[in-house]
C-alpha atoms as a PDB file:
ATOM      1  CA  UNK A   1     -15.858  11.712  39.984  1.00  0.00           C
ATOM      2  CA  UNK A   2     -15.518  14.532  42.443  1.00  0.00           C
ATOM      3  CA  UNK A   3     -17.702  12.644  44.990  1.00  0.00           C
ATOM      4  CA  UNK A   4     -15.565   9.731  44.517  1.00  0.00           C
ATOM      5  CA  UNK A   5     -12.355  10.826  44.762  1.00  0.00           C
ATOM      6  CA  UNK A   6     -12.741  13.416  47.478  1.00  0.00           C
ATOM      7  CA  UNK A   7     -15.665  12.138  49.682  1.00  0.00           C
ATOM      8  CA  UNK A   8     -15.060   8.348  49.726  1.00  0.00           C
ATOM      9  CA  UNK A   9     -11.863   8.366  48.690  1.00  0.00           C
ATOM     10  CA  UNK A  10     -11.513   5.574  45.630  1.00  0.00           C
ATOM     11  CA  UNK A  11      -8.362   4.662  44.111  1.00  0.00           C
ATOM     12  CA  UNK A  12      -9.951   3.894  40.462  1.00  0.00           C
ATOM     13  CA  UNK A  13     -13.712   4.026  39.127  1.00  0.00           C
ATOM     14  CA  UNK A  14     -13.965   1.645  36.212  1.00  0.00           C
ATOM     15  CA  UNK A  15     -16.629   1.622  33.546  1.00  0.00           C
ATOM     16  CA  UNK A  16     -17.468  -1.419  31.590  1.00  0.00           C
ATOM     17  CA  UNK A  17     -19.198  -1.319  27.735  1.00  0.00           C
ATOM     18  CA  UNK A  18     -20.357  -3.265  24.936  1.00  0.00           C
ATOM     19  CA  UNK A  19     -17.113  -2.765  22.591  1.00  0.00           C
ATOM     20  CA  UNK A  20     -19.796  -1.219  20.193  1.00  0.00           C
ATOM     21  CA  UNK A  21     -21.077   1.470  22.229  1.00  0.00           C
ATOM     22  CA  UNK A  22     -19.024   4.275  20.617  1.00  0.00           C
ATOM     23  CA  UNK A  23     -21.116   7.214  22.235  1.00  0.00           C
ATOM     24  CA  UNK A  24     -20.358   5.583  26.041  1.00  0.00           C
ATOM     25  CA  UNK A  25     -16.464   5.014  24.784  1.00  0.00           C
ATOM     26  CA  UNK A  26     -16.170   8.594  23.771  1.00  0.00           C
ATOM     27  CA  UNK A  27     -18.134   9.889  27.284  1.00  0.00           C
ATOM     28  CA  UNK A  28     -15.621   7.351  29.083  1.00  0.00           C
ATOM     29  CA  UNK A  29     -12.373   9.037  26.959  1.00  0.00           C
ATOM     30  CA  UNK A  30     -13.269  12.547  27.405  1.00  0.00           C
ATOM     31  CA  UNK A  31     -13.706  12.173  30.832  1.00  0.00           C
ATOM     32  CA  UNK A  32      -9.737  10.783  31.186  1.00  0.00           C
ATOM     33  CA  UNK A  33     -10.845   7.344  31.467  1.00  0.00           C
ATOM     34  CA  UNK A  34      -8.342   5.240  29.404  1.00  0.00           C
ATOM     35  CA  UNK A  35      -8.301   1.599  28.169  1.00  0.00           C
ATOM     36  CA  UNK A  36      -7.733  -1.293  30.563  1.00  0.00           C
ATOM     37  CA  UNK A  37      -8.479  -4.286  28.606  1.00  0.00           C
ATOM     38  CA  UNK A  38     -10.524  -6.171  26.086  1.00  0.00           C
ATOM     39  CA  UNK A  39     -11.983  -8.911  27.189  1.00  0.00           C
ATOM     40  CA  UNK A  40     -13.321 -11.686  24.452  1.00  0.00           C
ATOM     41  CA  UNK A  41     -16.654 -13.394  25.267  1.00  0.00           C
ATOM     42  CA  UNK A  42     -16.462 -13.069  28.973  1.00  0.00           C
ATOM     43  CA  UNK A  43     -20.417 -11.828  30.058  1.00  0.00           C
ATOM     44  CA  UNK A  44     -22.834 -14.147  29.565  1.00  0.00           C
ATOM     45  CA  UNK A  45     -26.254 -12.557  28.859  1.00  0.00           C
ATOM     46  CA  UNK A  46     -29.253 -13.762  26.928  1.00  0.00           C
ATOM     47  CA  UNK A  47     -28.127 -17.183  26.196  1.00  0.00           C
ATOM     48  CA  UNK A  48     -24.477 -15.877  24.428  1.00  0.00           C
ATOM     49  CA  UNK A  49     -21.607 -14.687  25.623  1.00  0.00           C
ATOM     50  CA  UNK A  50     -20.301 -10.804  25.068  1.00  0.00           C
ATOM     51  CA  UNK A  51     -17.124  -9.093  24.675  1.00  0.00           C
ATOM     52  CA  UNK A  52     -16.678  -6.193  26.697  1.00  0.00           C
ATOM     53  CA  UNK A  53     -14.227  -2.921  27.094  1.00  0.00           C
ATOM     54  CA  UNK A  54     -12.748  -2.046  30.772  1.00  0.00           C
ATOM     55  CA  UNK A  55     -12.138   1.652  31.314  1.00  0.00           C
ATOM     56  CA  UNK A  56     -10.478   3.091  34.355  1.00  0.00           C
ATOM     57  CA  UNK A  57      -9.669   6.468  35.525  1.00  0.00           C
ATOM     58  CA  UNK A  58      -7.047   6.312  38.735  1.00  0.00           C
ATOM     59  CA  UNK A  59      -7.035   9.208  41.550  1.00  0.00           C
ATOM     60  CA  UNK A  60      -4.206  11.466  41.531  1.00  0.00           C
END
């Protein structure tokens, strides 16, 4: 984050997850990440389609 923010200078970093990955939501939470959206069967992988979890964490 530090690299991001204050080297390259981002505006956001997102992180996107399998709504079921609780261990990568909590790493996402504690590190101020918070909730964007939930998007409902919008990755296609393997021959169905996924729902996914959009975290972001803004610069200050």
């Amino acid at each position: 984050m530090n690299y991001g923010f204050n080297e390259i200078h981002l505006h956001t970093v997102e992180g996107i997850i399998d709504p079921n990955n609780l261990g990568s939501a909590k790493v996402l939470q504690k590190n101020g990440f918070i909730i964007e959206a939930h998007l409902k069967e919008n990755e296609f992988y393997e021959g169905r389609f996924l729902d996914t979890v959009i975290y972001s964490r803004l610069n200050k």
